[in-house]
Protein backbone atom coordinates (compact mmCIF):
# COMPACT_ATOMS: atom_id res chain seq x y z
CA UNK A 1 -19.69 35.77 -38.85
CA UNK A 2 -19.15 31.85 -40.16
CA UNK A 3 -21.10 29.84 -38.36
CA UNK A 4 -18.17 27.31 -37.75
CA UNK A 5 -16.47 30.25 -35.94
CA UNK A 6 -19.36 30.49 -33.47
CA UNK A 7 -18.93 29.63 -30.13
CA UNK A 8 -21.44 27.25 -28.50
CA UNK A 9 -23.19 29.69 -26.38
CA UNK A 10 -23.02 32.10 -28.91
CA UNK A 11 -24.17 29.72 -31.31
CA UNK A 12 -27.28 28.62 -29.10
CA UNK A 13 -27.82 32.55 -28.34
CA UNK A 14 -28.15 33.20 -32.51
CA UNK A 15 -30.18 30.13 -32.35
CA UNK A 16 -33.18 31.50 -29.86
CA UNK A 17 -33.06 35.18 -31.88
CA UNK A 18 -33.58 33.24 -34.83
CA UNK A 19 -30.73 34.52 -36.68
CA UNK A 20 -29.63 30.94 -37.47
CA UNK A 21 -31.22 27.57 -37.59
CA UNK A 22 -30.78 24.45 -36.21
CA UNK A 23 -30.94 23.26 -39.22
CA UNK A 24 -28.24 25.88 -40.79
CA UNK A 25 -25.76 24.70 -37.77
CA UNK A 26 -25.98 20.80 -38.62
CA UNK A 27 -25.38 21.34 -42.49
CA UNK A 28 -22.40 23.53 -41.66
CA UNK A 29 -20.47 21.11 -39.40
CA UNK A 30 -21.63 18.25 -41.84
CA UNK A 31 -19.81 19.98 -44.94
CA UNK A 32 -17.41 20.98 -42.89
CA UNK A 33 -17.03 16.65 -41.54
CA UNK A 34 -16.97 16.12 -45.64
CA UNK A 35 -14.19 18.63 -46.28
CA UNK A 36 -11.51 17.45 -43.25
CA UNK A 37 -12.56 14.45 -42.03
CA UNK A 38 -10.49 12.64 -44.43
CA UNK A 39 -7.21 14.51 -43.14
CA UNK A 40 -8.02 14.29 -39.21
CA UNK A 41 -10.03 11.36 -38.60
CA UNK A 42 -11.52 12.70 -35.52
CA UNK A 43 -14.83 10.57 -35.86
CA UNK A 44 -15.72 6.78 -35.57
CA UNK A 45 -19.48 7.26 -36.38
CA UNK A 46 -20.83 9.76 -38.47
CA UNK A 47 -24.78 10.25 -37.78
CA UNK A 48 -25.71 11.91 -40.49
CA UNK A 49 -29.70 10.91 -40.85
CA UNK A 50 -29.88 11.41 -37.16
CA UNK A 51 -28.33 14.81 -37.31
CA UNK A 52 -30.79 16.03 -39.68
CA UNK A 53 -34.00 14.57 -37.82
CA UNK A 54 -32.93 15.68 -34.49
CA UNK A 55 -32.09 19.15 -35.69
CA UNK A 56 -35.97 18.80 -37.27
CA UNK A 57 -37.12 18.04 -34.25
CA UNK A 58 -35.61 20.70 -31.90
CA UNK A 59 -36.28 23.59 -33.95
CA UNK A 60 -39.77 22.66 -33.85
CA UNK A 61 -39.66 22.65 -29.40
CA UNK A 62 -37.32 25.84 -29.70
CA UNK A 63 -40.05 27.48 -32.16
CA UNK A 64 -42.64 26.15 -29.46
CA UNK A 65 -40.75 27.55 -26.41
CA UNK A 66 -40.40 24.19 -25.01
CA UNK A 67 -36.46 24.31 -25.31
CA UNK A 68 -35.01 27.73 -24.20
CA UNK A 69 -31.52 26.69 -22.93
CA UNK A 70 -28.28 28.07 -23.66
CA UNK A 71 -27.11 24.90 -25.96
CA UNK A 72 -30.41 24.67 -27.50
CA UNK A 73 -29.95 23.42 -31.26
CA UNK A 74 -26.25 23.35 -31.00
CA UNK A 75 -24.45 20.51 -32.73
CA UNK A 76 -21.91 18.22 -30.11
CA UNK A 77 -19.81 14.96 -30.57
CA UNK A 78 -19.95 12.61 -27.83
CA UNK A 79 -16.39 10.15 -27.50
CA UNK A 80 -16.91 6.87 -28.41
CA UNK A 81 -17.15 5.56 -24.67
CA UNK A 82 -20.77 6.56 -23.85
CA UNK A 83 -23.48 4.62 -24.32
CA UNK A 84 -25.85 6.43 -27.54
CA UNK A 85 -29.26 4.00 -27.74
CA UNK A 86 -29.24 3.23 -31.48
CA UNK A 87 -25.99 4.28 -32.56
CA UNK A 88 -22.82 2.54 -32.66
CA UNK A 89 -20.56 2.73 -29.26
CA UNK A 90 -17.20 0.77 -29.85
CA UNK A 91 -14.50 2.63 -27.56
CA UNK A 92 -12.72 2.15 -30.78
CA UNK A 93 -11.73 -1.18 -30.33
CA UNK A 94 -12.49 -4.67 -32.50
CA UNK A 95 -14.29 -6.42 -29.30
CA UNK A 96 -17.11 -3.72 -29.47
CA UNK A 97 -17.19 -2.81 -33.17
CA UNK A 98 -20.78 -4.31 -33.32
CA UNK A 99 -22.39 -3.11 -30.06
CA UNK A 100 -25.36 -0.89 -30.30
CA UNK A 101 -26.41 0.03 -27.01
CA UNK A 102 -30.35 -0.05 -26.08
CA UNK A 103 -29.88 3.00 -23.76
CA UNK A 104 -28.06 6.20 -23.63
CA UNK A 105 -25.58 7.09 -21.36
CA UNK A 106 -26.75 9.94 -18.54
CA UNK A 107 -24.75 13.00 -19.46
CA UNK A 108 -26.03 11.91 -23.05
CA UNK A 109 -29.41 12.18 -21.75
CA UNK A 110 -29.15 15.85 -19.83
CA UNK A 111 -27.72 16.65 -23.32
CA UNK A 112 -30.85 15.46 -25.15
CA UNK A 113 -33.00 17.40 -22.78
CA UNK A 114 -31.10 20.40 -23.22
CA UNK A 115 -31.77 20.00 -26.49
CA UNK A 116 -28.69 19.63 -27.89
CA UNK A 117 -28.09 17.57 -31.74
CA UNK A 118 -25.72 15.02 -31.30
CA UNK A 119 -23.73 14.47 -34.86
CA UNK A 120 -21.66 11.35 -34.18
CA UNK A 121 -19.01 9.30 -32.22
CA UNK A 122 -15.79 10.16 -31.98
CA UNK A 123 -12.52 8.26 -32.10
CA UNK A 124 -10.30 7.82 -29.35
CA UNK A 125 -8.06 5.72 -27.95
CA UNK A 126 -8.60 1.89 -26.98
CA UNK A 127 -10.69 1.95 -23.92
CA UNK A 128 -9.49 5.09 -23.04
CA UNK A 129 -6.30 3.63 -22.64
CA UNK A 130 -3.65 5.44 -24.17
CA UNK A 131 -2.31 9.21 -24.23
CA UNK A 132 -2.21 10.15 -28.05
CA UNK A 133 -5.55 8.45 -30.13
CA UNK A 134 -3.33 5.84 -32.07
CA UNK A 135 -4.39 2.36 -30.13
CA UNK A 136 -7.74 2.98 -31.64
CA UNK A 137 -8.75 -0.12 -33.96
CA UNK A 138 -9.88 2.51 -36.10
CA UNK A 139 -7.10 4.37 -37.16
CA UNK A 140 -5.03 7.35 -35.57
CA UNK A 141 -6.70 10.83 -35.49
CA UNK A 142 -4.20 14.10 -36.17
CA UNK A 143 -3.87 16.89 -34.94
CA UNK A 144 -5.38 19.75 -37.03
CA UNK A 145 -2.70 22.14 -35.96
CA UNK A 146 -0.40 19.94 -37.34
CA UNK A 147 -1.51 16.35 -38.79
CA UNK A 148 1.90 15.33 -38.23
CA UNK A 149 1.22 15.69 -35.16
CA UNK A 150 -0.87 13.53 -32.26
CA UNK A 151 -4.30 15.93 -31.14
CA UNK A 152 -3.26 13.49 -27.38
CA UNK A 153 -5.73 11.03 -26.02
CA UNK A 154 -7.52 9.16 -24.67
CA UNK A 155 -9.97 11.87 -26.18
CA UNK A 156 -8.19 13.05 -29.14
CA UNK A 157 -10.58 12.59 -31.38
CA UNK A 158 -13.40 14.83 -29.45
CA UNK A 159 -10.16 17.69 -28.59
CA UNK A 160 -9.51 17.49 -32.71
CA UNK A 161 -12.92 17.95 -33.62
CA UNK A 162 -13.88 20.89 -31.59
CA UNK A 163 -10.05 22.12 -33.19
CA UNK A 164 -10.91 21.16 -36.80
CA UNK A 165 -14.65 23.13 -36.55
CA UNK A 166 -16.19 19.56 -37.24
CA UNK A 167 -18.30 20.14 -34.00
CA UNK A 168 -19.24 23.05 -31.86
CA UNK A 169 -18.44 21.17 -28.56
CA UNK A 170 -18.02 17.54 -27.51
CA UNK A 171 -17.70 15.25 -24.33
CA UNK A 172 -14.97 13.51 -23.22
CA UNK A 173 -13.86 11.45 -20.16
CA UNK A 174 -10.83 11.96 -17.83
CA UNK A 175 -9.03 9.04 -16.33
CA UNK A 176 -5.73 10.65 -15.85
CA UNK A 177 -5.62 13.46 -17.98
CA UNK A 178 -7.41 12.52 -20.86
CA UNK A 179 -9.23 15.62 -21.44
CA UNK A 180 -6.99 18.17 -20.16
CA UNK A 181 -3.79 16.52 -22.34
CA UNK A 182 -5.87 16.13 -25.58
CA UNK A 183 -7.33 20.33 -25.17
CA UNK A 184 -3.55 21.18 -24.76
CA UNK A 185 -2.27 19.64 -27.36
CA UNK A 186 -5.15 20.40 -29.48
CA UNK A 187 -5.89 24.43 -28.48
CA UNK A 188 -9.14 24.24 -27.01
CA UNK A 189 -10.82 24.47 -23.38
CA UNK A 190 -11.12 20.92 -21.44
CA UNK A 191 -12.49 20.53 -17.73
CA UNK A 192 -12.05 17.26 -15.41
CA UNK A 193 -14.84 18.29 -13.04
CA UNK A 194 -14.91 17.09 -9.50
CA UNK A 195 -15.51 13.46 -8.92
CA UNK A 196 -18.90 12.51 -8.66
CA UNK A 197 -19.92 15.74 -10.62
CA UNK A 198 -21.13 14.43 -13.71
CA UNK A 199 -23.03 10.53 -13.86
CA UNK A 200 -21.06 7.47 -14.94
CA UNK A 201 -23.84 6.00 -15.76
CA UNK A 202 -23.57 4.14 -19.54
CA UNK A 203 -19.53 5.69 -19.74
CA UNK A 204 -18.24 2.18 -20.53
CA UNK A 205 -15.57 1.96 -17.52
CA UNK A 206 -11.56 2.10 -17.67
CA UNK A 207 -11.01 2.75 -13.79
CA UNK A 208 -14.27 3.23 -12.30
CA UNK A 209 -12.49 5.24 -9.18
CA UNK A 210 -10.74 7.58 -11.35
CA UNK A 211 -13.32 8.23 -14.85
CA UNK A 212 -14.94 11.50 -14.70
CA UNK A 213 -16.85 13.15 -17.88
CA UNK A 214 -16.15 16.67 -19.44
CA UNK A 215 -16.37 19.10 -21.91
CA UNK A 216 -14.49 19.80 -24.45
CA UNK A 217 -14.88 23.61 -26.02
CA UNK A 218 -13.80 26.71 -27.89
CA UNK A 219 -14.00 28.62 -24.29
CA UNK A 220 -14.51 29.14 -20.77
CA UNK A 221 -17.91 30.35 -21.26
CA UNK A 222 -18.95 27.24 -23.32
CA UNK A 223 -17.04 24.93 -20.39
CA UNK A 224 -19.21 26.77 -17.45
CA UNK A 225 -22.35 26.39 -19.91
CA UNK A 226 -21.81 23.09 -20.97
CA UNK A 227 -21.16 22.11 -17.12
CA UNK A 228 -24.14 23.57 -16.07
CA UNK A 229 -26.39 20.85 -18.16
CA UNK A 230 -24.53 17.67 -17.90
CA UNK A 231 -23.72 18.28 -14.14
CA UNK A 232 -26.44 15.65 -12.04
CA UNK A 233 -27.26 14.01 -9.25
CA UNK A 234 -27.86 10.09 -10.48
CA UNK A 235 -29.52 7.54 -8.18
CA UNK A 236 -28.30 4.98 -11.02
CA UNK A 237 -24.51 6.10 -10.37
CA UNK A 238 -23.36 5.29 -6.65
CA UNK A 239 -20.42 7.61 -6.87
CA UNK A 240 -22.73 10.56 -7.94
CA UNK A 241 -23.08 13.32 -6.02
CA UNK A 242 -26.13 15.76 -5.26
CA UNK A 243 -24.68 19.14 -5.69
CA UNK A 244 -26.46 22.60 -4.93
CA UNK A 245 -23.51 24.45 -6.37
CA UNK A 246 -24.10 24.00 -10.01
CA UNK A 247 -24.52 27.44 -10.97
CA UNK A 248 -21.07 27.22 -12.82
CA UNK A 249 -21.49 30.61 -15.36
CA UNK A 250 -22.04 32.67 -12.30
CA UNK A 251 -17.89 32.24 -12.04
CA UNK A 252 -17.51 34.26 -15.58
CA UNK A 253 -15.98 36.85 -13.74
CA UNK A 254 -13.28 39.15 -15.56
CA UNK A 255 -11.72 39.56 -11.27
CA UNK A 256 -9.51 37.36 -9.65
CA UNK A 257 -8.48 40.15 -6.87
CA UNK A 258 -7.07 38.08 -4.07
CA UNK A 259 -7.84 34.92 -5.60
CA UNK A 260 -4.44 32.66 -4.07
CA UNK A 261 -2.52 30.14 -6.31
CA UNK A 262 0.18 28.33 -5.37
CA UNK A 263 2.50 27.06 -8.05
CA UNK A 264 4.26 23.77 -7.63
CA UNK A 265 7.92 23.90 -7.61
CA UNK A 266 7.94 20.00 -8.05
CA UNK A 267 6.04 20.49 -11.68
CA UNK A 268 8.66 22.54 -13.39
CA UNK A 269 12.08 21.10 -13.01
CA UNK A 270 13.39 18.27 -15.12
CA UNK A 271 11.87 16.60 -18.22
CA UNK A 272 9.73 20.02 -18.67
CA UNK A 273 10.09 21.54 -22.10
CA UNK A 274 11.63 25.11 -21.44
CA UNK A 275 8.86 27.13 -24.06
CA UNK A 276 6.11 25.06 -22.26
CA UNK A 277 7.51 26.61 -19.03
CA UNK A 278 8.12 29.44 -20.34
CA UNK A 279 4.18 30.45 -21.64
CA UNK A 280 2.99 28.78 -18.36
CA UNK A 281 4.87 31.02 -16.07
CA UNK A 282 3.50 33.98 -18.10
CA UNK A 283 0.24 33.34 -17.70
CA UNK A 284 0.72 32.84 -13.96
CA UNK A 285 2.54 36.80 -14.47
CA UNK A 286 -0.99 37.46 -16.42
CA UNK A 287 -2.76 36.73 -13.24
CA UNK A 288 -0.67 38.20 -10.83
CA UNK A 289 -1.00 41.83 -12.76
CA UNK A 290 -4.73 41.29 -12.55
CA UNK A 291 -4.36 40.75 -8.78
CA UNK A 292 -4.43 37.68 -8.03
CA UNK A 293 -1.59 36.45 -5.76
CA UNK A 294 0.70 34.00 -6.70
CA UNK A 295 3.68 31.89 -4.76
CA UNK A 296 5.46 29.02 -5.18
CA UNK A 297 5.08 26.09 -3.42
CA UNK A 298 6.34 22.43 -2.11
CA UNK A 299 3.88 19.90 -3.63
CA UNK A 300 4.98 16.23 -2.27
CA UNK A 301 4.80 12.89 -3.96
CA UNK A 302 4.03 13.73 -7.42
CA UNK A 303 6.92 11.97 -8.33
CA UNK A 304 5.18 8.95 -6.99
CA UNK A 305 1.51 9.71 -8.89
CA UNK A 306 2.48 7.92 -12.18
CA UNK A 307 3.10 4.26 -10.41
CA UNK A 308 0.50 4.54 -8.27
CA UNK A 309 -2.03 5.42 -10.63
CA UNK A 310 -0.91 2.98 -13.52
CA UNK A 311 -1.34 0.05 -10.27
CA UNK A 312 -4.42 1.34 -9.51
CA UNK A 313 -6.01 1.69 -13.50
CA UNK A 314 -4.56 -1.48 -14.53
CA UNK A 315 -6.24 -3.45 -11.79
CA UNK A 316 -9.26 -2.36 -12.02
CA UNK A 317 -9.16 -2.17 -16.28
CA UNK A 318 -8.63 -5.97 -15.68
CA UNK A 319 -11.48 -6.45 -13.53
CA UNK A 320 -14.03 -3.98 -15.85
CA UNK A 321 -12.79 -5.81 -18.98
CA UNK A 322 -13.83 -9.26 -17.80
CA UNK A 323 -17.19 -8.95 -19.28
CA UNK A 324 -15.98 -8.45 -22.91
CA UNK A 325 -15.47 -11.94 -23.39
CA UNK A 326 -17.86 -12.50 -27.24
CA UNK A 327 -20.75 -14.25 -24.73
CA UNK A 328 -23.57 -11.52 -24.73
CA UNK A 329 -22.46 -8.58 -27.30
CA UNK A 330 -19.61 -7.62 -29.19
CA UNK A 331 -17.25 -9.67 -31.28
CA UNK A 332 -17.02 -13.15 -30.96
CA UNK A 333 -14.10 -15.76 -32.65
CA UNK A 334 -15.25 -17.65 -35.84
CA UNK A 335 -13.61 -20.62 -35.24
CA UNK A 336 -12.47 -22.09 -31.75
CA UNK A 337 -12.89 -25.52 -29.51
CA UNK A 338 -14.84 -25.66 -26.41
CA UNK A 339 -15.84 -22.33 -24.02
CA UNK A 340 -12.53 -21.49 -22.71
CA UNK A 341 -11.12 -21.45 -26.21
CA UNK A 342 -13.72 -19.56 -27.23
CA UNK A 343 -13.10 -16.73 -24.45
CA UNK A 344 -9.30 -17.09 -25.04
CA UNK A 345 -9.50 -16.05 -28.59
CA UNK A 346 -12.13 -13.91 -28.99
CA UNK A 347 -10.36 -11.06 -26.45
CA UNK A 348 -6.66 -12.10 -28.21
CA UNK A 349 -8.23 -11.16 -31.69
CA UNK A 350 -10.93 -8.57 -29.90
CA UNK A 351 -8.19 -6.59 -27.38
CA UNK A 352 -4.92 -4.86 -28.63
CA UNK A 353 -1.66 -4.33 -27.42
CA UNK A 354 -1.77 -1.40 -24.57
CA UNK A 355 -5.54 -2.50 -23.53
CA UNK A 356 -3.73 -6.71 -23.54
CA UNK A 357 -0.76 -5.31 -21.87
CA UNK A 358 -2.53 -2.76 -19.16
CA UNK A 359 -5.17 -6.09 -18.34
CA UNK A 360 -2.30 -8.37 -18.06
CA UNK A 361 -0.56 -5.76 -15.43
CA UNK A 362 -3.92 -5.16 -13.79
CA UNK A 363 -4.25 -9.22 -13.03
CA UNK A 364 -0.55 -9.34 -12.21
CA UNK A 365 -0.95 -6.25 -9.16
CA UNK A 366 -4.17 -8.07 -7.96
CA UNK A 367 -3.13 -11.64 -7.58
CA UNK A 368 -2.38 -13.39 -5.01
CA UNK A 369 1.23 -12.41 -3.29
CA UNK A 370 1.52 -8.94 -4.96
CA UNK A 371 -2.02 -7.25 -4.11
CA UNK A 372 -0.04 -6.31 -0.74
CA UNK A 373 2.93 -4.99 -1.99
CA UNK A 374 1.59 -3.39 -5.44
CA UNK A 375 -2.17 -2.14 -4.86
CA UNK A 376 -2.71 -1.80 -1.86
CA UNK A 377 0.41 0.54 -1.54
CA UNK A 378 -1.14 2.11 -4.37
CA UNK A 379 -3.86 2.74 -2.80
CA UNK A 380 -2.29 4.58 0.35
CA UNK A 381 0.01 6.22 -1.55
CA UNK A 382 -3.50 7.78 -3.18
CA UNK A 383 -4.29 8.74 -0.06
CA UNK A 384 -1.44 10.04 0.90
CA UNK A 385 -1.26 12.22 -2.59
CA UNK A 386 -5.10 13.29 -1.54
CA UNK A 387 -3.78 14.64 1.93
CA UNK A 388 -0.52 16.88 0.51
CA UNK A 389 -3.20 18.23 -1.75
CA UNK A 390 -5.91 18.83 1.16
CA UNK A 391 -2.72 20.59 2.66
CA UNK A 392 -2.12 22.90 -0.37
CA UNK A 393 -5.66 23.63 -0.45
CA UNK A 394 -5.80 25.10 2.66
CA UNK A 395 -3.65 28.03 1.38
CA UNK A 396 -4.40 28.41 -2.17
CA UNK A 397 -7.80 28.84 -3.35
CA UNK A 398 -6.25 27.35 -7.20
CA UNK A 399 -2.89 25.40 -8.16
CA UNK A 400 -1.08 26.61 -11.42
CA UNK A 401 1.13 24.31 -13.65
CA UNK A 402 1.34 22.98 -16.93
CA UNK A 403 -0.86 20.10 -18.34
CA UNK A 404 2.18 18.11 -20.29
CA UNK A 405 5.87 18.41 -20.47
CA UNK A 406 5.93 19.11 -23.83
CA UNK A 407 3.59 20.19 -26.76
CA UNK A 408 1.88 17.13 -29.37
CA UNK A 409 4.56 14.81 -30.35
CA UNK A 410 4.90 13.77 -33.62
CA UNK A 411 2.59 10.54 -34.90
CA UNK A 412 4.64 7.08 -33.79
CA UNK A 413 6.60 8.30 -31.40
CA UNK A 414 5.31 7.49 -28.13
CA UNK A 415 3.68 4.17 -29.15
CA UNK A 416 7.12 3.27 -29.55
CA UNK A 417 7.93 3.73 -25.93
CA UNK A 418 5.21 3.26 -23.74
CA UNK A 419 6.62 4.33 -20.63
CA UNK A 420 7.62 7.44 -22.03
CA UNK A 421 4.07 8.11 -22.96
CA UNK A 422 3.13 7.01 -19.30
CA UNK A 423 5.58 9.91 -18.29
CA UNK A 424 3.84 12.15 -20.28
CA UNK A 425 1.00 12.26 -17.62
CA UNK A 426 3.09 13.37 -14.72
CA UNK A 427 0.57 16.79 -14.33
CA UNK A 428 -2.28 15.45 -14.97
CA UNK A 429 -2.76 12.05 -13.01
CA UNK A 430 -2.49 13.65 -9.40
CA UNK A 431 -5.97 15.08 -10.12
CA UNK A 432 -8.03 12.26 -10.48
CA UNK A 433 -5.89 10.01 -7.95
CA UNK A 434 -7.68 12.90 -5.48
CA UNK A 435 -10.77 13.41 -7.36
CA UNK A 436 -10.26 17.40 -8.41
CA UNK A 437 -11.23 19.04 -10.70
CA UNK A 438 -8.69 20.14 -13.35
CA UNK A 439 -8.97 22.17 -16.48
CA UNK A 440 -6.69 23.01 -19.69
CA UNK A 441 -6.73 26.53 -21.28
CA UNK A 442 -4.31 27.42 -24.23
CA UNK A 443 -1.78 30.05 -23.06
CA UNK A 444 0.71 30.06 -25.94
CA UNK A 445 2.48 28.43 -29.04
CA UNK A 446 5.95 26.53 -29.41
CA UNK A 447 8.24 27.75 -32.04
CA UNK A 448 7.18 24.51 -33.97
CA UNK A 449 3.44 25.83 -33.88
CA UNK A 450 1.90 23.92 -31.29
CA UNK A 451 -0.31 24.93 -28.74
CA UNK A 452 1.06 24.90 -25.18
CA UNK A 453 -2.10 23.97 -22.40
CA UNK A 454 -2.52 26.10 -18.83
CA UNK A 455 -3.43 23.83 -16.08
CA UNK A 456 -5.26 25.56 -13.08
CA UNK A 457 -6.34 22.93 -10.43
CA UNK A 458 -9.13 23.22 -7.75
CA UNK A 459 -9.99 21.56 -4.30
CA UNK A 460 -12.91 19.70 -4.47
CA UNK A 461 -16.12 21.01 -5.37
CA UNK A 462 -14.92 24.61 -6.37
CA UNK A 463 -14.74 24.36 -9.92
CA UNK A 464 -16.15 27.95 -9.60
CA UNK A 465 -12.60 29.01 -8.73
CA UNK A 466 -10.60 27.64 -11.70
CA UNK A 467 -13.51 28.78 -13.83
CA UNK A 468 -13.04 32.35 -12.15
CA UNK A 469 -8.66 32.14 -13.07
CA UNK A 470 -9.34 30.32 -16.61
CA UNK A 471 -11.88 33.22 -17.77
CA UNK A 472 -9.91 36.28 -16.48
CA UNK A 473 -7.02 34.71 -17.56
CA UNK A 474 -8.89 34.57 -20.91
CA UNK A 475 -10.30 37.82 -20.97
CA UNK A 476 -6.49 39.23 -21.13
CA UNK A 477 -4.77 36.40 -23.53
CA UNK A 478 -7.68 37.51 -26.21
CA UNK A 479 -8.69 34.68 -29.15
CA UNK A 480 -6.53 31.73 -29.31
CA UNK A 481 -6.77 30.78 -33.00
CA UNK A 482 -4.60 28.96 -36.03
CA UNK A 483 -2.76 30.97 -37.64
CA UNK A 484 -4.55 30.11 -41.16
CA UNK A 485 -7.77 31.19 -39.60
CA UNK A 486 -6.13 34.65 -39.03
């Protein structure tokens, strides 16, 4: 078997028989970086130096038996949000295209002790603000089932590099469906995991209430295994949360016999592409055979998600972006008059247009005469979205619907129309306005080639049971691949 067609675990697994080498791994996804990088962009930072000396370095703790993990050795992108001591972090924008952070970033760091090789940064959209990778300063990434095509964002460029081989597995962060959109549109497994799950610590913040970090993978085995090491209680994160429950692979279970999900009627009426509904609803059928039981459902006030969470984001975006202002790090104007001139043009040259025009809304919601009538109705419609979900919960043990309402759309047309692209996270935001956890597996392909994402959504804190659905629902779909890799 190619090496590139290696799963993580099964990839780490051939790594502790000795069968492969660290070493072997890391010059395979570097060639491979060489041969498609130019066509899908996926990466802002290449570390190729690095690569090779960590890869040195854990072979010889592996050959020791210090490192006997399941990830040991295997080669992962990290998005371009988390801190990497020593290596360029830019959230792919011109006001950090200098910064080198002097510390990593937690889930970094539980990587590093698992011993896993980190081989670069990769591209994404402007402070994680965006839904296709194309308001990076960097350039777009494509999608390598189509370059035509947008691989989704704000983590496209981590969901097109697992896609295009040019990793074995990469992070990404979730703010309102930024993993789970870019793995649909892309083909590959993505998990928002409970918030609090995994440390915040060094992810440079969009909306601190709403960011969560998660894998991005060829499968649900690798997304249960990768869970399992970045998942952490952190004293230096005051969201985080000390979990006992982190035995995620023990949910690889080929049985959902009796497991209940409820299906939203409110998520498949109008504006839903009829194939995506289509492959959705099968899968649900794919469960139901296997015994799982399955009913429709009233979900309230998703139509109300999208404004809420874009009041929300926006206001506090504007308040976390404050501190980019070319004082301490980062880029600072060349030519200006006095301090407030200085601040003034440094983020106008520093910030584009969706970060510019998602600050200026954030400062609008929060000043004085509309924080009443914008956020803090936000806010209690958030709670209010939390409750109808606490409600659902208490019948259904997982909720079933699709990630987006339609498959990747083609390169320049949703920057065009930015509401539009807002709409295009109508499934996705409700999860993190209640702090679920959500994940994307592929479950079919439109008849222009695309792959079409599963969403399966859990209460808090049982990511075991969407992990139980995803991999049974796996186990009868078979390999999802291109069909050039046929």
């Amino acid at each position: 078997m190619n090496i590139l067609d290696m799963t993580a675990a099964s990839l780490g697994a051939a790594i502790k028989k000795k069968e492969v080498t660290v070493m072997d791994a890391v010059r395979a996804v570097l060639e491979q970086i060489e041969e498609t990088e130019s066509t899908y962009h996926c990466y802002v930072t290449v570390d190729k130096e690095g690569a090779f000396r960590q890869a040195q370095e854990v072979q010889s703790k592996i050959d020791a038996g210090e490192l006997t993990g399941p990830l040991a050795g295997v080669p992962v992108a990290i998005k371009d949000n988390m801190c990497t001591k020593g290596l360029l972090t830019t959230c792919s924008s011109k006001i950090l295209g200098n910064f080198v952070p002097t510390y990593d970033s937690e889930a970094v760091r539980n990587l590093q002790k698992a011993g896993a090789v980190i081989i670069g940064k990769t591209n994404m959209d402007e402070f994680a603000m965006g839904s296709t990778t194309e308001t990076s300063a960097f350039g777009v990434t494509k999608n390598p089932w189509n370059p035509n095509h947008v691989p989704g964002g704000s983590s496209g460029g981590s969901a097109a590099a697992v896609a295009a081989k040019e990793c074995f597995y990469a992070l990404g962060s979730d703010t309102g469906g930024s993993i789970r959109q870019p793995a649909s549109f892309c083909g590959v497994v993505g998990l928002k995991p409970t918030y609090g799950t995994v440390s915040r610590y060094g992810l440079i913040a969009y909306a601190s209430s709403l960011d969560q970090i998660g894998p991005l993978c060829k499968d649900v085995t690798d997304c249960a295994t990768i869970m399992e090491v970045i998942a952490s209680h952190d004293p230096k994160d005051s969201t985080s949360v000390k979990r006992e429950d982190t035995d995620f692979t023990s949910a690889l279970t080929d049985d959902v016999k009796g497991l209940k999900i409820g299906i939203p009627k409110d998520y498949f009426g109008e504006g839903l592409d009829p194939e995506v509904k289509d492959a959705v609803l099968k899968a649900a059928e794919v469960l139901k055979e296997k015994g799982a039981i399955v009913e429709e459902f009233d979900l309230s006030l998703a139509e109300y998600a999208i404004p809420a969470y874009y009041t929300i984001a926006a206001a506090e975006a504007s308040s976390n972006l404050e501190r980019f202002d070319g004082i301490k790090y980062g880029y600072r104007t060349e030519q200006y008059h006095g301090l407030h001139n200085m601040y003034k043009k440094s983020r106008s040259e520093g910030f584009g247009a969706e970060v510019k025009r998602r600050i200026m809304l954030g400062s609008f919601v929060l000043s004085s005469g509309y924080y009443d009538a914008y956020y803090l109705k936000a806010l209690r419609v958030k709670a209010l979205i939390k409750k109808a979900f606490d409600k659902a919960f208490a019948k259904y043990d997982v909720i079933l619907g699709p990630v987006a309402p339609t498959t990747a759309p083609k390169l320049g047309e949703s920057l065009s129309d930015p509401l539009k692209m807002y709409l295009g996270d109508i499934y996705t935001i409700s999860v993190n306005l209640a702090g679920l956890p959500g994940m994307s597996v592929p479950c079919g392909v439109d008849s222009k080639g695309l792959p079409i994402g599963l969403q399966l959504i859990g209460d808090c804190f049982k990511e075991k049971n969407i992990i139980r659905a995803a991999y049974a629902y796996e186990q009868a779909r078979g390999a999802f691949v291109r069909k050039e890799e046929n």
